[in-house]
C-alpha atoms as a PDB file:
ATOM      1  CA  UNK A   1      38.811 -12.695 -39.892  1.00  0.00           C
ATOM      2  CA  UNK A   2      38.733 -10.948 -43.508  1.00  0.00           C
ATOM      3  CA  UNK A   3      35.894 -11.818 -45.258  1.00  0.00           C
ATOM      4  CA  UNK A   4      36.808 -13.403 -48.922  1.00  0.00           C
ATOM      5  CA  UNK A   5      35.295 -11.469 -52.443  1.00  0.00           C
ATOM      6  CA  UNK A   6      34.860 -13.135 -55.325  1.00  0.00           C
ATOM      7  CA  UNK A   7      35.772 -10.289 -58.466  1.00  0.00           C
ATOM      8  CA  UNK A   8      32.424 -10.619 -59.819  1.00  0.00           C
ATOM      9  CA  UNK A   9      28.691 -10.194 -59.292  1.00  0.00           C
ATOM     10  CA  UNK A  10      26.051 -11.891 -60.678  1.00  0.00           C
ATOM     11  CA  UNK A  11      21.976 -10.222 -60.767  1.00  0.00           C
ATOM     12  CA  UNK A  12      19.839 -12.197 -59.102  1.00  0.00           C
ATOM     13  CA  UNK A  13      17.484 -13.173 -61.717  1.00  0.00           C
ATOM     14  CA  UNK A  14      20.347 -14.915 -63.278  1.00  0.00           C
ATOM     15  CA  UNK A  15      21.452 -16.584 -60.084  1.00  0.00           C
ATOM     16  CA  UNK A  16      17.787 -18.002 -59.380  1.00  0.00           C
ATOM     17  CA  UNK A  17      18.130 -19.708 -63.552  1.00  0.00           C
ATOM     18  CA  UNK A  18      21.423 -20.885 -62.653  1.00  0.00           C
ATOM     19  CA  UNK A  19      20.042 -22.646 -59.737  1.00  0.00           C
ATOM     20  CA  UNK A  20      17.382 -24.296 -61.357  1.00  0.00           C
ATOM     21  CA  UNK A  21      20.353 -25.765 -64.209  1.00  0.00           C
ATOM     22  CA  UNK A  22      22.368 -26.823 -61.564  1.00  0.00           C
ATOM     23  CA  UNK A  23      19.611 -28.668 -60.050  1.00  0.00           C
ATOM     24  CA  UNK A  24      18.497 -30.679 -62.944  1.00  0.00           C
ATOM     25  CA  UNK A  25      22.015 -31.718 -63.689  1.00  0.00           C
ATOM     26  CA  UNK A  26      22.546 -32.398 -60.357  1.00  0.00           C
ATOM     27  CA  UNK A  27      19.484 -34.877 -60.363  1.00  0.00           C
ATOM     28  CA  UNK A  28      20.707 -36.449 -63.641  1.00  0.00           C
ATOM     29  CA  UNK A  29      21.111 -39.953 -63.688  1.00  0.00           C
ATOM     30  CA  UNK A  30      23.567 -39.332 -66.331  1.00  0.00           C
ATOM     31  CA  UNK A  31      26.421 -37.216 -64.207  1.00  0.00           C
ATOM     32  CA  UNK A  32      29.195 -38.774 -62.651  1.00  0.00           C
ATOM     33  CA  UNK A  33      29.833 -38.716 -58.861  1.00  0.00           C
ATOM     34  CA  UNK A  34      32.879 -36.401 -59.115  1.00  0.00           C
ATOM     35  CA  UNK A  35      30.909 -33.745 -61.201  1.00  0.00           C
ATOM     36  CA  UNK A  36      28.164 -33.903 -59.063  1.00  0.00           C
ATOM     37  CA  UNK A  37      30.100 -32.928 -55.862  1.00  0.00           C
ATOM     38  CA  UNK A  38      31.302 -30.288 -58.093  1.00  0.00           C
ATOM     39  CA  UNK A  39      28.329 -28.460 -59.217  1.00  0.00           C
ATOM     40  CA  UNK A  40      26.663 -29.042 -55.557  1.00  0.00           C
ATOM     41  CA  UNK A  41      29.531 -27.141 -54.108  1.00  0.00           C
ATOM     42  CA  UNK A  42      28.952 -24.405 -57.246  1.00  0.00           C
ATOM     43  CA  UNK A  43      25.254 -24.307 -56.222  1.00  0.00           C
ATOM     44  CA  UNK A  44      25.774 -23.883 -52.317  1.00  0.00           C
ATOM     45  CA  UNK A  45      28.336 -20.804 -53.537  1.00  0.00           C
ATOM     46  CA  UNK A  46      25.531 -19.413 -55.870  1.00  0.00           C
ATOM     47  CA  UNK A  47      22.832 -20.096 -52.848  1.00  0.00           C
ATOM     48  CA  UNK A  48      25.211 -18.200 -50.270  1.00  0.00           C
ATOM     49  CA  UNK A  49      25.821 -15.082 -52.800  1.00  0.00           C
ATOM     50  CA  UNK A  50      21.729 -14.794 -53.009  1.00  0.00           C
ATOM     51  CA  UNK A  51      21.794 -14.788 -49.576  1.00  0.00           C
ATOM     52  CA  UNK A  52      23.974 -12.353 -49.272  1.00  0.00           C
ATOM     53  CA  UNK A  53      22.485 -10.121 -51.966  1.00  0.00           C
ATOM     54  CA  UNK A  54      19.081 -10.024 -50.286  1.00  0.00           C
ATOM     55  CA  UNK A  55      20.703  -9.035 -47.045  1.00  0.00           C
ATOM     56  CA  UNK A  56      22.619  -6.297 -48.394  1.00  0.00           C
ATOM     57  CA  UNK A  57      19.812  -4.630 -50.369  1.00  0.00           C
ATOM     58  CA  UNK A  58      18.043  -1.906 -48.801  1.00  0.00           C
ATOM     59  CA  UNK A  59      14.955  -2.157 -47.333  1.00  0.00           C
ATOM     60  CA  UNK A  60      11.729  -0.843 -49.657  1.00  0.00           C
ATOM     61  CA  UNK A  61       9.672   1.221 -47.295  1.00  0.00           C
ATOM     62  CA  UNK A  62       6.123   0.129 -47.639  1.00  0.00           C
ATOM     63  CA  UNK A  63       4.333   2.925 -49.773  1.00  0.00           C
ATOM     64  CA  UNK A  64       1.565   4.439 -48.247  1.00  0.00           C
ATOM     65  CA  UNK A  65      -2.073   3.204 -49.828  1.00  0.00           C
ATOM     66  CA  UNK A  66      -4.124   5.437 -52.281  1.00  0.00           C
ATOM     67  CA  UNK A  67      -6.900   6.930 -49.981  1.00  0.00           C
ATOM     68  CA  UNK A  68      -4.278   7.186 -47.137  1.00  0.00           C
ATOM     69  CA  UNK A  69      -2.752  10.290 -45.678  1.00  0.00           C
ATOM     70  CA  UNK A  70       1.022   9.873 -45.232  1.00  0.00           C
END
């Protein structure tokens, strides 16, 4: 099965503030229902890009310690 791209990319740090908006509008007493659903479906999206994004980066090898002979 072909995996589906979206045409854009968003940087992480701005995924992570986007998150945290979603989630106070999502607890809102003042939303309705129907936008609600909306921007919970938006946030699992955002959530499953992150994911991704932290999978696909490459692994930092650890640095070796000053003192330490690589």
């Amino acid at each position: 099965m072909r995996q589906r791209t979206r045409g854009w990319i968003m940087p992480e740090a701005d995924i992570l503030s986007l998150l945290r908006l979603l989630d106070e509008r999502v607890n809102s007493p003042k939303i309705e229902v129907r936008h609600r659903d909306t921007l919970i479906r938006l946030r699992d999206i955002l959530e499953e890009d992150l994911k991704t994004y932290r999978l696909d980066e490459p692994q930092k090898e650890p640095q070796p310690r000053s003192g330490e002979a690589a």
